[in-house]
PDB file of N, CA and C in Angstrom:
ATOM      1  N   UNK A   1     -45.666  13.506  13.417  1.00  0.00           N
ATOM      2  CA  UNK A   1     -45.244  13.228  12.061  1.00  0.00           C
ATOM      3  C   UNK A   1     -44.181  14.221  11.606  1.00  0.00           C
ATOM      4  N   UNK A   2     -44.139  15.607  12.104  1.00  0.00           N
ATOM      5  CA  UNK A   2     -43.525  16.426  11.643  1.00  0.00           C
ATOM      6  C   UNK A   2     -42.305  16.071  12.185  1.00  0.00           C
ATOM      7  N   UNK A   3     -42.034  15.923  13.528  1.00  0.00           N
ATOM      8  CA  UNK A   3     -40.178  15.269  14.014  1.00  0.00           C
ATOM      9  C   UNK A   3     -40.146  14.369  13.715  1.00  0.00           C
ATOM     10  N   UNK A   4     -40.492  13.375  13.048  1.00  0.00           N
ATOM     11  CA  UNK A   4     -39.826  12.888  12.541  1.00  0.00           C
ATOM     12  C   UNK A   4     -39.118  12.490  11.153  1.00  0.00           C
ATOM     13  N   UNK A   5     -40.088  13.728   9.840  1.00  0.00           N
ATOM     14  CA  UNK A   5     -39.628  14.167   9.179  1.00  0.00           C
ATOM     15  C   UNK A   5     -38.633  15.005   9.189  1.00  0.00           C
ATOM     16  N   UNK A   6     -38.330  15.853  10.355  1.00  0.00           N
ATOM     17  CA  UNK A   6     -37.522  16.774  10.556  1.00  0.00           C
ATOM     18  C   UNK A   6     -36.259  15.737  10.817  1.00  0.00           C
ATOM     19  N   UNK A   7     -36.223  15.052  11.776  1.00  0.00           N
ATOM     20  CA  UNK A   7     -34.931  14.139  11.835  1.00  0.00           C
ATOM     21  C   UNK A   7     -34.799  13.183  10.313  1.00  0.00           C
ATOM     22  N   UNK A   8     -35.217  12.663   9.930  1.00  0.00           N
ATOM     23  CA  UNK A   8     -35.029  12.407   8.603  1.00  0.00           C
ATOM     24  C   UNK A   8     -34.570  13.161   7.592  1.00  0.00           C
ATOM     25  N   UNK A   9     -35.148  14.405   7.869  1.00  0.00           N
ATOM     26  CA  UNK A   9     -34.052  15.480   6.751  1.00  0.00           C
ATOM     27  C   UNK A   9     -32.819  15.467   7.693  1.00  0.00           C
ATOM     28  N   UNK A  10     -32.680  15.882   8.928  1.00  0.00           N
ATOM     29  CA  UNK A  10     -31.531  15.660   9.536  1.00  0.00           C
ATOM     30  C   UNK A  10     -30.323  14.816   8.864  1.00  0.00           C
ATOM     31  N   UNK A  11     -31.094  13.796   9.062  1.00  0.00           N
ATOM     32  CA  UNK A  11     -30.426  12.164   8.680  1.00  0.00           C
ATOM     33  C   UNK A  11     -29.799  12.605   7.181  1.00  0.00           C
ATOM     34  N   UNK A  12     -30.356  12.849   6.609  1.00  0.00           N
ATOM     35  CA  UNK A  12     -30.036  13.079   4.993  1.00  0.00           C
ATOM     36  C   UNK A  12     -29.275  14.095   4.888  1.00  0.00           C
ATOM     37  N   UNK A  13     -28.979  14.943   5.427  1.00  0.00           N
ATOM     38  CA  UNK A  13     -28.261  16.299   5.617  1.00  0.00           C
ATOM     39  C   UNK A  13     -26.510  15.614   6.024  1.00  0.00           C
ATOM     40  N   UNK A  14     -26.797  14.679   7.284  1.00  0.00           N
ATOM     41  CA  UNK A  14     -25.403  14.651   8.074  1.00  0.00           C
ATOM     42  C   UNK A  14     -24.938  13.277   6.938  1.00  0.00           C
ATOM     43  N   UNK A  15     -25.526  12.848   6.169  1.00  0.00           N
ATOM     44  CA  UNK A  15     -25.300  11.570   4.824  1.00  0.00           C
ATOM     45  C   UNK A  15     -24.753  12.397   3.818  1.00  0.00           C
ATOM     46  N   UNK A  16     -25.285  13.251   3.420  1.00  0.00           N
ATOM     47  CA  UNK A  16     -24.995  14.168   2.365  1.00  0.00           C
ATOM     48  C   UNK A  16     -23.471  14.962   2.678  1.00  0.00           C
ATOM     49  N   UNK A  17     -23.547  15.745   3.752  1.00  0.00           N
ATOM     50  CA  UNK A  17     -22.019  16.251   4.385  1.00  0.00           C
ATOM     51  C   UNK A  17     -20.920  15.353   4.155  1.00  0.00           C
ATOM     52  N   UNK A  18     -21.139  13.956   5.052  1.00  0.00           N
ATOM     53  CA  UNK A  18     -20.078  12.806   5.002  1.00  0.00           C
ATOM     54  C   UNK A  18     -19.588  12.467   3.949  1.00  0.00           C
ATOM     55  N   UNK A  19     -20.624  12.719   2.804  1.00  0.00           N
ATOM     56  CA  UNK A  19     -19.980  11.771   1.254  1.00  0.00           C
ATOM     57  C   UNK A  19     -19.028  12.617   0.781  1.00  0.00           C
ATOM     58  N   UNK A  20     -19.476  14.114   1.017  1.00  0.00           N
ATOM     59  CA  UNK A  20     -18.866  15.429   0.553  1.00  0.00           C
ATOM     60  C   UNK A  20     -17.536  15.525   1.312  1.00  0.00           C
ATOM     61  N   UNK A  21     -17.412  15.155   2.211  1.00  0.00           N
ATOM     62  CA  UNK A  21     -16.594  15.170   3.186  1.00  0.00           C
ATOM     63  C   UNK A  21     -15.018  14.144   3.052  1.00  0.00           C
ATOM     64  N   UNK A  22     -15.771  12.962   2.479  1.00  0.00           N
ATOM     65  CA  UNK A  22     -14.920  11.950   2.351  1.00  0.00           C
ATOM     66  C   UNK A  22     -13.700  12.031   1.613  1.00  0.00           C
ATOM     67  N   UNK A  23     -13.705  12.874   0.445  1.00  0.00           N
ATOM     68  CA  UNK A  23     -12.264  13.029  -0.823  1.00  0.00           C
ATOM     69  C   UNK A  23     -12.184  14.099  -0.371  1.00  0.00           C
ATOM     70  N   UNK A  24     -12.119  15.164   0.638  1.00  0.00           N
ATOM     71  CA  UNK A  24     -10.816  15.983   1.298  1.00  0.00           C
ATOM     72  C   UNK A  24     -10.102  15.756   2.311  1.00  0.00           C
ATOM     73  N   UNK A  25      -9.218  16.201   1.773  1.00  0.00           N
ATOM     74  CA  UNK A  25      -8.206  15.402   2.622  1.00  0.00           C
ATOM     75  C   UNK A  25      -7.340  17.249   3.349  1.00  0.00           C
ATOM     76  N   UNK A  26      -6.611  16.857   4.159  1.00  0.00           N
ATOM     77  CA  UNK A  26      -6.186  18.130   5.479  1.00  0.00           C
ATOM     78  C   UNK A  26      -4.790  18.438   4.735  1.00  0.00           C
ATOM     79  N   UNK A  27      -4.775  19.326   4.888  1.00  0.00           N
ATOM     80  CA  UNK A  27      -3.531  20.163   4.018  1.00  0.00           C
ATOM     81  C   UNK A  27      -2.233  18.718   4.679  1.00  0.00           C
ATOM     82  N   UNK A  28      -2.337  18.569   5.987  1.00  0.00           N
ATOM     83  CA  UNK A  28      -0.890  18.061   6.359  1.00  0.00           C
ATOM     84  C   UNK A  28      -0.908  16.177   5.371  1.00  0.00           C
ATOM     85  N   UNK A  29      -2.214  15.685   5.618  1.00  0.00           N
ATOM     86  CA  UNK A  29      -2.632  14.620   4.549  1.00  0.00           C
ATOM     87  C   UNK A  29      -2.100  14.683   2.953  1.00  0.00           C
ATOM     88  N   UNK A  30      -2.572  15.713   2.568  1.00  0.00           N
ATOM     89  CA  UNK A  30      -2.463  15.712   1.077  1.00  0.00           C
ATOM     90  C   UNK A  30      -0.964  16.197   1.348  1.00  0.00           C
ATOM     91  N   UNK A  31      -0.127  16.717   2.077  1.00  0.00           N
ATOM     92  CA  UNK A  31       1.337  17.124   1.885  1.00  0.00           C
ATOM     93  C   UNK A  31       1.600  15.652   1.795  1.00  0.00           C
ATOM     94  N   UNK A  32       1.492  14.472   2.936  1.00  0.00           N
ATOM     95  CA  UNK A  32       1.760  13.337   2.729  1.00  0.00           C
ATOM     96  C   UNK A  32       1.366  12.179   1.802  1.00  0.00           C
ATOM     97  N   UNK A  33       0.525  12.396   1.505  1.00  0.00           N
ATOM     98  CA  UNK A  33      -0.410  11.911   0.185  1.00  0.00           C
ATOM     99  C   UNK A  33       0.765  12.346  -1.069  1.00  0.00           C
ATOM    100  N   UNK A  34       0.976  13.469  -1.511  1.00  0.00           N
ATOM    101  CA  UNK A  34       1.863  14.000  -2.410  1.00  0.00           C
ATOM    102  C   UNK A  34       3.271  13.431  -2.452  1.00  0.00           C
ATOM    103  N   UNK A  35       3.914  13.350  -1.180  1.00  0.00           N
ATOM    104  CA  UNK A  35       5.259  13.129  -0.978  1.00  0.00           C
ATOM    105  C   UNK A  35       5.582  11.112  -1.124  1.00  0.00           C
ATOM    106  N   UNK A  36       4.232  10.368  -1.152  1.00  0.00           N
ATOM    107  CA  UNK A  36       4.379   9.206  -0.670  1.00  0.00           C
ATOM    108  C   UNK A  36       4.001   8.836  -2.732  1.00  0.00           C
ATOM    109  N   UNK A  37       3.508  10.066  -3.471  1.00  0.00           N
ATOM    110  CA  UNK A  37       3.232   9.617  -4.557  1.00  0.00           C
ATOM    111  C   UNK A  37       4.628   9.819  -5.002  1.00  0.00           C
ATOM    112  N   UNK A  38       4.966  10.573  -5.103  1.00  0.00           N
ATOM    113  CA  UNK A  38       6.582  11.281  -5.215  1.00  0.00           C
ATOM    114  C   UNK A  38       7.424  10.290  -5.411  1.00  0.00           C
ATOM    115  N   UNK A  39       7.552   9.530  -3.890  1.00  0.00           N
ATOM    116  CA  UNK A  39       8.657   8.362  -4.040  1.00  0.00           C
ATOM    117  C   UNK A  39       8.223   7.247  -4.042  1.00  0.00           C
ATOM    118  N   UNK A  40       6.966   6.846  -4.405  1.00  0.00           N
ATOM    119  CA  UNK A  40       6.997   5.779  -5.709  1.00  0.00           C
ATOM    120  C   UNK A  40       7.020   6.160  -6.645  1.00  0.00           C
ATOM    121  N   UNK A  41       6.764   7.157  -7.252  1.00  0.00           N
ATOM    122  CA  UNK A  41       7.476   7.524  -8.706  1.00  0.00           C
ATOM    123  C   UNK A  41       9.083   7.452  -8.780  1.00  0.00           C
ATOM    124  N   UNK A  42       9.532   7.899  -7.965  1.00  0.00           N
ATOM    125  CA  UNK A  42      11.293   7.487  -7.576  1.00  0.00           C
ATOM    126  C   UNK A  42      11.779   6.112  -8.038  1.00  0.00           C
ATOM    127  N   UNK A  43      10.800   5.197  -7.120  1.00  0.00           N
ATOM    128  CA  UNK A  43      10.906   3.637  -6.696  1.00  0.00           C
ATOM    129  C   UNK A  43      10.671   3.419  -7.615  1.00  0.00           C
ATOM    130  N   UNK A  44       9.974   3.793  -8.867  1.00  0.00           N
ATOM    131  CA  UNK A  44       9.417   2.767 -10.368  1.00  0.00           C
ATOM    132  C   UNK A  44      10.844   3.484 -11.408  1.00  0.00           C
ATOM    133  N   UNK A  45      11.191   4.396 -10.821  1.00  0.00           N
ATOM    134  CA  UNK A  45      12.632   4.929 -11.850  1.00  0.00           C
ATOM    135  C   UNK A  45      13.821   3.977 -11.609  1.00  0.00           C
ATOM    136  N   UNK A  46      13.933   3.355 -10.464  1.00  0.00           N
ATOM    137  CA  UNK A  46      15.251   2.818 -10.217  1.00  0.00           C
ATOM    138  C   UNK A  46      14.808   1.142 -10.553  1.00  0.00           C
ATOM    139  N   UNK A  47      15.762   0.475 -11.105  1.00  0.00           N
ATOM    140  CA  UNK A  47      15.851  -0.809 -11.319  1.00  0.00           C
ATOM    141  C   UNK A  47      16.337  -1.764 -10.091  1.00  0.00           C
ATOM    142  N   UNK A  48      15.390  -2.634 -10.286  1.00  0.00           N
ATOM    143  CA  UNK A  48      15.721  -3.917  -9.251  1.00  0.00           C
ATOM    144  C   UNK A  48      17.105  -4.298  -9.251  1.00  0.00           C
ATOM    145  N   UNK A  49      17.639  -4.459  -8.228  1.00  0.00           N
ATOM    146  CA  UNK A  49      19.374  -4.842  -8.081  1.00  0.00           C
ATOM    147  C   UNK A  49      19.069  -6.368  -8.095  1.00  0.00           C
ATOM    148  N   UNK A  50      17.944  -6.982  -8.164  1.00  0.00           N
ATOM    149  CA  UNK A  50      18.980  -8.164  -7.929  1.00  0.00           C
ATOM    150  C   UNK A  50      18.379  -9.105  -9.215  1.00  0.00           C
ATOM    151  N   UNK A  51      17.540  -7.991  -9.885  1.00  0.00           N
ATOM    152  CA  UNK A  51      17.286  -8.369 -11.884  1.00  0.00           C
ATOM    153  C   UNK A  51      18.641  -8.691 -12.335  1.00  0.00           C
ATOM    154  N   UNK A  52      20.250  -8.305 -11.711  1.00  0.00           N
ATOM    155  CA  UNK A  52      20.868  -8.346 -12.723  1.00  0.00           C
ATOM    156  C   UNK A  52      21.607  -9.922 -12.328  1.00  0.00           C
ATOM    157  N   UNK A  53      22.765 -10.369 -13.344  1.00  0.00           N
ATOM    158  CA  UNK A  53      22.714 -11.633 -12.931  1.00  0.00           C
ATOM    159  C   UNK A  53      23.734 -11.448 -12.115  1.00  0.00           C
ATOM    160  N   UNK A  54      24.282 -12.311 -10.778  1.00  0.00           N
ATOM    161  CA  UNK A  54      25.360 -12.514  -9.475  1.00  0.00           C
ATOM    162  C   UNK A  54      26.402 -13.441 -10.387  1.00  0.00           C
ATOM    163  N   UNK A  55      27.284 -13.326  -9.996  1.00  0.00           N
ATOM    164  CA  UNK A  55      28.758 -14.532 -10.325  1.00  0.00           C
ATOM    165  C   UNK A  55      28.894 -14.848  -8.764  1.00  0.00           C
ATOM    166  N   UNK A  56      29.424 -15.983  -8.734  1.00  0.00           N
ATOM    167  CA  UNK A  56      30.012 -17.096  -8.044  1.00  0.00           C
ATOM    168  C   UNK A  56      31.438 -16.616  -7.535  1.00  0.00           C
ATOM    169  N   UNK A  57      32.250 -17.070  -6.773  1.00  0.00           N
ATOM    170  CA  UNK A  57      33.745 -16.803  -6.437  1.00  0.00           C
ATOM    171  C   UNK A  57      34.473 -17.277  -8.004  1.00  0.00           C
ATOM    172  N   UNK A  58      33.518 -18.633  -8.854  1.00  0.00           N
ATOM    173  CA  UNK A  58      34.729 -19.232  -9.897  1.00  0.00           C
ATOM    174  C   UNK A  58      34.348 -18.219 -11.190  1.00  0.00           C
ATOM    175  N   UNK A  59      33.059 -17.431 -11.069  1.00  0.00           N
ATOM    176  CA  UNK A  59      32.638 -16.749 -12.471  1.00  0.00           C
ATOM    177  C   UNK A  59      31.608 -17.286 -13.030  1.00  0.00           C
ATOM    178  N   UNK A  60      30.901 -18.464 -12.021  1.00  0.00           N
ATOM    179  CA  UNK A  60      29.475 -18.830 -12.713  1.00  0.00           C
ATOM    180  C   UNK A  60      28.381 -17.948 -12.347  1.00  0.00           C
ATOM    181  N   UNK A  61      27.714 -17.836 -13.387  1.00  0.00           N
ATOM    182  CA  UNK A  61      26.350 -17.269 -12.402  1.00  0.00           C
ATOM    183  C   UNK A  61      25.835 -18.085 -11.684  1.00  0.00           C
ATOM    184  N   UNK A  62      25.324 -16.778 -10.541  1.00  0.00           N
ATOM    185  CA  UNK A  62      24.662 -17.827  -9.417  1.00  0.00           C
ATOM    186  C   UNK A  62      23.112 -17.716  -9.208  1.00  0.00           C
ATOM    187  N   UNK A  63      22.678 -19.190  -9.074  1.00  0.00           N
ATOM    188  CA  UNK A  63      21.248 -19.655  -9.347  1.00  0.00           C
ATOM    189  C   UNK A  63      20.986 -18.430  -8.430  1.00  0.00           C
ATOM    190  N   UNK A  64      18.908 -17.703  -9.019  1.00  0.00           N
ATOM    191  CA  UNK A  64      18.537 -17.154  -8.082  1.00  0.00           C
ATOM    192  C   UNK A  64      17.603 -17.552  -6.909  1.00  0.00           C
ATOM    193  N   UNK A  65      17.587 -17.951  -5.778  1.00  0.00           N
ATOM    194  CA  UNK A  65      17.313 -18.406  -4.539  1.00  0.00           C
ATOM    195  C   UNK A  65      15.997 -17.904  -4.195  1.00  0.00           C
ATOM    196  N   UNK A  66      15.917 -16.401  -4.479  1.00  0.00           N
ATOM    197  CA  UNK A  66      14.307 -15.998  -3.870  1.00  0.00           C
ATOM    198  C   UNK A  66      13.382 -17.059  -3.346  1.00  0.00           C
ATOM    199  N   UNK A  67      12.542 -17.567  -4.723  1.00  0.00           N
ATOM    200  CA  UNK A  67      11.460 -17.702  -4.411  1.00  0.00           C
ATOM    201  C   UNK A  67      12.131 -19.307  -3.211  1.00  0.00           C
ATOM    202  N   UNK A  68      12.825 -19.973  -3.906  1.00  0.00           N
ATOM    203  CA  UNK A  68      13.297 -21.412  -3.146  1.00  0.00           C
ATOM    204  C   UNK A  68      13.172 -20.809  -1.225  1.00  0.00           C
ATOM    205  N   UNK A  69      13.475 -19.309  -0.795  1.00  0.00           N
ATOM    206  CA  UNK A  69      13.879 -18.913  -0.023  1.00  0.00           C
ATOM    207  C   UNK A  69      12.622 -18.603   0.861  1.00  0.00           C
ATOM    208  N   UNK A  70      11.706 -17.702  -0.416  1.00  0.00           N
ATOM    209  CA  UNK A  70      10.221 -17.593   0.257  1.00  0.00           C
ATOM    210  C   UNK A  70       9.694 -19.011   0.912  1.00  0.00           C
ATOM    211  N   UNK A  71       9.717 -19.882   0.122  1.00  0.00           N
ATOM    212  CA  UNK A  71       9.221 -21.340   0.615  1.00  0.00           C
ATOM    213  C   UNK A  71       9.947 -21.996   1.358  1.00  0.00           C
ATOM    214  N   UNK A  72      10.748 -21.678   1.970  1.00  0.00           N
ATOM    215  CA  UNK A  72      11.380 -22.363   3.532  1.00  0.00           C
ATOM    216  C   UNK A  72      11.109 -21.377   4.356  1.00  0.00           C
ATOM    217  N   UNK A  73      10.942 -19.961   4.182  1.00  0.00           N
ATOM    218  CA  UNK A  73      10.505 -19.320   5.227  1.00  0.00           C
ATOM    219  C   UNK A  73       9.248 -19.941   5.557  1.00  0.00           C
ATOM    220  N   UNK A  74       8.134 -19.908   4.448  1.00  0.00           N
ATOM    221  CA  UNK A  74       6.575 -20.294   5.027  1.00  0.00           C
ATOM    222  C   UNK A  74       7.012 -21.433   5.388  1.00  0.00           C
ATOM    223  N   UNK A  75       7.492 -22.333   5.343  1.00  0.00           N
ATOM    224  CA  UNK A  75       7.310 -23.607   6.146  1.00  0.00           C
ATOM    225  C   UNK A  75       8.240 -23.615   7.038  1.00  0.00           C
ATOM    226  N   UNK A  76       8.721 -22.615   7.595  1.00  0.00           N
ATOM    227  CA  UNK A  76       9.855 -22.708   9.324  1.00  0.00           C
ATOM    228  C   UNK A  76       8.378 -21.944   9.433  1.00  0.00           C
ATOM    229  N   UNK A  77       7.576 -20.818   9.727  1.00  0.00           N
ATOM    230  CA  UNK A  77       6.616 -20.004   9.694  1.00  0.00           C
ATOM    231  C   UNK A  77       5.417 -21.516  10.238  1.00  0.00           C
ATOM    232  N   UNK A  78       5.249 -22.221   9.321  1.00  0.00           N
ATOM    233  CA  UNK A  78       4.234 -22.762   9.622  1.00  0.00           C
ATOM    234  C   UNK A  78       4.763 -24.294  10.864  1.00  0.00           C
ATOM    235  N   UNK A  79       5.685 -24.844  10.815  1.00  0.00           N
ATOM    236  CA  UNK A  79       6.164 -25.264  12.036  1.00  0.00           C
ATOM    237  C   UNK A  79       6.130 -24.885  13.331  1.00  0.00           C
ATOM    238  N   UNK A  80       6.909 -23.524  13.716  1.00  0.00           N
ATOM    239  CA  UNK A  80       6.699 -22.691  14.699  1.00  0.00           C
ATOM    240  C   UNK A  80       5.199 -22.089  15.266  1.00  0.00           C
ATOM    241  N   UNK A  81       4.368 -21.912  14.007  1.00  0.00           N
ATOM    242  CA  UNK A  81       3.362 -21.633  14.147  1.00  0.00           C
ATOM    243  C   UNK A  81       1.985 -22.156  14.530  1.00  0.00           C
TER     244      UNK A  81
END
């Protein structure tokens, strides 16, 4: 009865470490952790280039294509596929 109380505190010991364990992170981690918060803070400062509106060769604006563009990719995607 006693080993196997003893492994049971075991058990609870190496549970207890792991949880403790889990939100530190290794100096070279958190350098990258830091640097990857960094430049998305960058990335949310700069404005989308293609928010603004395009002209045409005659001076019209030109329709924006994206999404029309996403949806022929998935369906060449799902042909091939």
């Amino acid at each position: 009865m006693s080993e196997h109380n003893e492994n049971r505190r075991r058990d609870d010991d190496s549970i207890n470490h792991s949880e403790n364990d889990v939100y530190k992170l290794t100096p070279s981690r958190l350098s990258r952790h830091r640097s990857s918060l960094e430049r998305r803070a960058y990335k949310d400062l700069l404005g989308d280039r293609r928010s603004k509106v395009r002209l045409t060769a005659s001076g019209e604006p030109q329709p924006d294509r994206r999404v029309a563009n996403r949806v022929a990719n998935e369906r060449l995607k799902k042909k091939t596929g």
